[in-house]
C-alpha atoms as a PDB file:
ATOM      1  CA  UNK A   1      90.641  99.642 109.260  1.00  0.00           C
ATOM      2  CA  UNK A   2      92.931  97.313 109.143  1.00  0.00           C
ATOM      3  CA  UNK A   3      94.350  96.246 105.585  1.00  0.00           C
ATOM      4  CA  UNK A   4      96.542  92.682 104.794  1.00  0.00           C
ATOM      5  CA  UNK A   5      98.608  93.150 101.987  1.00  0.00           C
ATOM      6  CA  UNK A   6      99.017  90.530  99.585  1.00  0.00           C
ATOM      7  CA  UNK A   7     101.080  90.523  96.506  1.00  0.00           C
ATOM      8  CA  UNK A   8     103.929  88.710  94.520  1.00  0.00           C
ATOM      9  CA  UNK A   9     107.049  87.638  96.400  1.00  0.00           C
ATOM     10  CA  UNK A  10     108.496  83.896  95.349  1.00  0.00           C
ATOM     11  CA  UNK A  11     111.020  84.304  93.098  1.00  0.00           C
ATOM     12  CA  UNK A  12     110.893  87.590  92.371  1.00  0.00           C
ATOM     13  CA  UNK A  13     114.431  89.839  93.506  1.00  0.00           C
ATOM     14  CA  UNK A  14     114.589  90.793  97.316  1.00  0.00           C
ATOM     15  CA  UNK A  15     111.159  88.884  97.415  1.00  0.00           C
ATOM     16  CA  UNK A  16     109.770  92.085  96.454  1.00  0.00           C
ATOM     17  CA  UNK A  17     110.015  93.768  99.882  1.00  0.00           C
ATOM     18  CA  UNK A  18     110.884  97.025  98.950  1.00  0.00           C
ATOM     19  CA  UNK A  19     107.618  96.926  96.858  1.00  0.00           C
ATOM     20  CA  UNK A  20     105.934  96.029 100.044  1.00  0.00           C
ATOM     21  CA  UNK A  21     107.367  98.055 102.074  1.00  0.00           C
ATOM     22  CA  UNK A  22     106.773 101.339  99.866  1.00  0.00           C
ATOM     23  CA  UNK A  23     102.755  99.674  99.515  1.00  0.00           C
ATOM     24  CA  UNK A  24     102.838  99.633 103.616  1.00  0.00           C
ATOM     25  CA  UNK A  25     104.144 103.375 104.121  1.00  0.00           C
ATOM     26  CA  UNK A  26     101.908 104.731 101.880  1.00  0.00           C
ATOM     27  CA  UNK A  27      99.069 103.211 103.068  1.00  0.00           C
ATOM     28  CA  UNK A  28     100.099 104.197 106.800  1.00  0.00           C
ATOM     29  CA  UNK A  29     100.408 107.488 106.041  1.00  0.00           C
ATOM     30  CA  UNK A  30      96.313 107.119 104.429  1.00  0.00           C
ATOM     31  CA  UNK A  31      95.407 106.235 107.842  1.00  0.00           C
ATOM     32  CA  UNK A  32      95.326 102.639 107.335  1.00  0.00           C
ATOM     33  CA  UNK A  33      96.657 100.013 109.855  1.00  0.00           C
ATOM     34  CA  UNK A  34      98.367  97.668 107.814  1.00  0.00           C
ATOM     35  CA  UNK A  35      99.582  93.858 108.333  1.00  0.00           C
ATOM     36  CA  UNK A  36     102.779  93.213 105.938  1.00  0.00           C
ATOM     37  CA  UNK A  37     104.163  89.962 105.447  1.00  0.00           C
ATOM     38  CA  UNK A  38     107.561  91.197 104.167  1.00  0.00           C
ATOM     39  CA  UNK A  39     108.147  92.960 107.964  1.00  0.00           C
ATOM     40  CA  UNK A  40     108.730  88.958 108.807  1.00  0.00           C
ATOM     41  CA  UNK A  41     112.045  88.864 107.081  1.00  0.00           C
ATOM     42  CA  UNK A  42     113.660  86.113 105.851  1.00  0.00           C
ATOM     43  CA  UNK A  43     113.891  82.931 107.281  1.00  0.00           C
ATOM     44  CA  UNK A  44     116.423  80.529 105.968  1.00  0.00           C
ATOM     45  CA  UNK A  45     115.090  77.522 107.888  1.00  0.00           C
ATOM     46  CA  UNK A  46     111.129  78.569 106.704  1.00  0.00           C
ATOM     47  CA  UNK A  47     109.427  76.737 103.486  1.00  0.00           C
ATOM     48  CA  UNK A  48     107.237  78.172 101.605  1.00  0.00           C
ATOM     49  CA  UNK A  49     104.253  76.392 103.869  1.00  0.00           C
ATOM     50  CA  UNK A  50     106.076  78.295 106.930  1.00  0.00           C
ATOM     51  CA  UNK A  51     105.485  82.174 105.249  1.00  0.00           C
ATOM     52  CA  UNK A  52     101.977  80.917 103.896  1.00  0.00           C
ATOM     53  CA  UNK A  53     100.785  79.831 107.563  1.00  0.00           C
ATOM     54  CA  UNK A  54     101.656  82.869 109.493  1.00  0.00           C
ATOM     55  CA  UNK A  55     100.050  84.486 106.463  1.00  0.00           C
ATOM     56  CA  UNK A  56      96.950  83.275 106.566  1.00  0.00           C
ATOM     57  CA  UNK A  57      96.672  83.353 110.385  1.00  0.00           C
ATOM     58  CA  UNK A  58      97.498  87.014 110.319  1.00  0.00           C
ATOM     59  CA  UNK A  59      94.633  87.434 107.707  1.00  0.00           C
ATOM     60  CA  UNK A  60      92.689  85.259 108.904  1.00  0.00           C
ATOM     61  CA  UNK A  61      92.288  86.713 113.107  1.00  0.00           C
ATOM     62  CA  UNK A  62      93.497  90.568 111.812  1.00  0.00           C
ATOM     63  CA  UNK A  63      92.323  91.859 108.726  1.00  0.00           C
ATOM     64  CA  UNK A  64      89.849  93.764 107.703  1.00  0.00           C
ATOM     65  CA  UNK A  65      90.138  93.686 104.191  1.00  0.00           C
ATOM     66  CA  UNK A  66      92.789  93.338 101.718  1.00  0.00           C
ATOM     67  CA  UNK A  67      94.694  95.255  99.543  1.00  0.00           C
ATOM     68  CA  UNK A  68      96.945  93.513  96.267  1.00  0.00           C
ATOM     69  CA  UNK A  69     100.036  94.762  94.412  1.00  0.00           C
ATOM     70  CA  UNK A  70     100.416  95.098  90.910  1.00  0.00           C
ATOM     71  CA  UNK A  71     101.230  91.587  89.485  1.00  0.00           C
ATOM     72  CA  UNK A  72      99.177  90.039  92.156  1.00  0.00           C
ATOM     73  CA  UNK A  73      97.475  87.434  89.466  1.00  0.00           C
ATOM     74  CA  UNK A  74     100.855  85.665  89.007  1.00  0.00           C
ATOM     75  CA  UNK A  75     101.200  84.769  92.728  1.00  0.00           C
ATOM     76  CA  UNK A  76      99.445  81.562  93.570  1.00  0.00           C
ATOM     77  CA  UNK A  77     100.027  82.620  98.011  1.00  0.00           C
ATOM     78  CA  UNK A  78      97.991  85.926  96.731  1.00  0.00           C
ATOM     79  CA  UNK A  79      95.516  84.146  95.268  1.00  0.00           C
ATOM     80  CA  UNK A  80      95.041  81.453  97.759  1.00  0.00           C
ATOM     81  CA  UNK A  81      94.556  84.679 100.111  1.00  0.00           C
ATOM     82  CA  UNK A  82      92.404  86.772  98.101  1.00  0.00           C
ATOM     83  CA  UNK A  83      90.295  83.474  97.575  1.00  0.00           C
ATOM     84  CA  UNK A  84      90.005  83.454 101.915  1.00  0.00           C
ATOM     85  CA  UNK A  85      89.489  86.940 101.930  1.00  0.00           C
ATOM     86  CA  UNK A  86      86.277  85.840  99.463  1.00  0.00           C
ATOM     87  CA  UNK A  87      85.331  83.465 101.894  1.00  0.00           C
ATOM     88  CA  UNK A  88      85.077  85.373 104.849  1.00  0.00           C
ATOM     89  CA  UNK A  89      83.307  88.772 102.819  1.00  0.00           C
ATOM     90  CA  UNK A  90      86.444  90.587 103.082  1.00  0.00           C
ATOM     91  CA  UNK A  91      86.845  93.074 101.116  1.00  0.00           C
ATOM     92  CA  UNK A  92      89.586  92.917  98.227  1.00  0.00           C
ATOM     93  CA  UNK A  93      90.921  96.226  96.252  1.00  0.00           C
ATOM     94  CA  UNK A  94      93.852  97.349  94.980  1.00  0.00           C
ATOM     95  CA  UNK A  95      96.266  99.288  96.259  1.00  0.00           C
ATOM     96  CA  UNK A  96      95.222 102.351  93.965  1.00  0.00           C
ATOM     97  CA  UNK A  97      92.142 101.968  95.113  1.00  0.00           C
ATOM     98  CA  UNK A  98      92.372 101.454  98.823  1.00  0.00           C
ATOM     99  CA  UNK A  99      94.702 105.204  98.636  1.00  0.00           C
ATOM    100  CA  UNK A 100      91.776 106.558  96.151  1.00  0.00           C
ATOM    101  CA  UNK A 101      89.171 105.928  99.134  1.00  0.00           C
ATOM    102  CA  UNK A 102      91.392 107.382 101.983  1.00  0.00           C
ATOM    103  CA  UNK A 103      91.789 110.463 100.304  1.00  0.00           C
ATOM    104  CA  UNK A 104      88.064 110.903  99.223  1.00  0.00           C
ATOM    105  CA  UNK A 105      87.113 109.680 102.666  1.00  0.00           C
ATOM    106  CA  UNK A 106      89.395 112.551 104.280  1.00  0.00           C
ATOM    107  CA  UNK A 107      88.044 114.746 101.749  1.00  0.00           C
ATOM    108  CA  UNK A 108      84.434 114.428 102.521  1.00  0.00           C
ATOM    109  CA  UNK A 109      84.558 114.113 106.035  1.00  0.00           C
ATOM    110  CA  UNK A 110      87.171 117.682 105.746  1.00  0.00           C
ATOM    111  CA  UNK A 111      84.330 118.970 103.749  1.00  0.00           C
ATOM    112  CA  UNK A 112      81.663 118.030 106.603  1.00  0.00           C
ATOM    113  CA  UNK A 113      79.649 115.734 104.400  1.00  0.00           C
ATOM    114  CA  UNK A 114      78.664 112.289 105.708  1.00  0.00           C
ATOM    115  CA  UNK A 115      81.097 109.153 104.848  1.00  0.00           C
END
């Protein structure tokens, strides 16, 4: 499965990268493929409208489903992506949640029981 990951980064310090990135290993290591807008970088000559297009085209032609950061509700890009995620019956979790279901996943299928 392959998760986006959406979450705060406009004026927050280091756009919140390190937040991401820490969000992305961890979810590798689940088993998860994951798409993370922070492995862009920074683009001086990029607007906002720049990051939010390859965004949503990522989400839009690669996810699966999404998974949010804590402090997700004060991003309006999250939103706008959670909201497209909505529209095209994507499912939306957190990132607690998305680790929760890896493990119990790997669990039951270590325990032989069906998924």
């Amino acid at each position: 499965m392959t998760l986006y990951l959406s979450g705060p980064m406009s004026g927050l310090p280091d756009f919140n990268y390190p937040a991401f990135h820490a969000a992305a290993d961890r979810l590798r290591t689940a088993g998860y493929h994951v798409i993370n807008p922070a492995e862009h970088g920074v683009h001086p000559e990029w607007t906002y409208a720049d990051y939010l297009r390859q965004d949503l085209l990522q989400l839009l032609t690669d996810a699966d489903a999404v998974a949010v950061l804590p402090g997700w509700r004060t991003s309006r890009g999250t939103h706008l992506e959670v909201a497209v995620a909505h529209a095209l019956s994507l499912p939306v979790a957190s990132l607690t949640t998305w680790l929760y279901r890896a493990t119990a996943t790997s669990t039951l299928v270590l325990e032989g029981r069906p998924v």
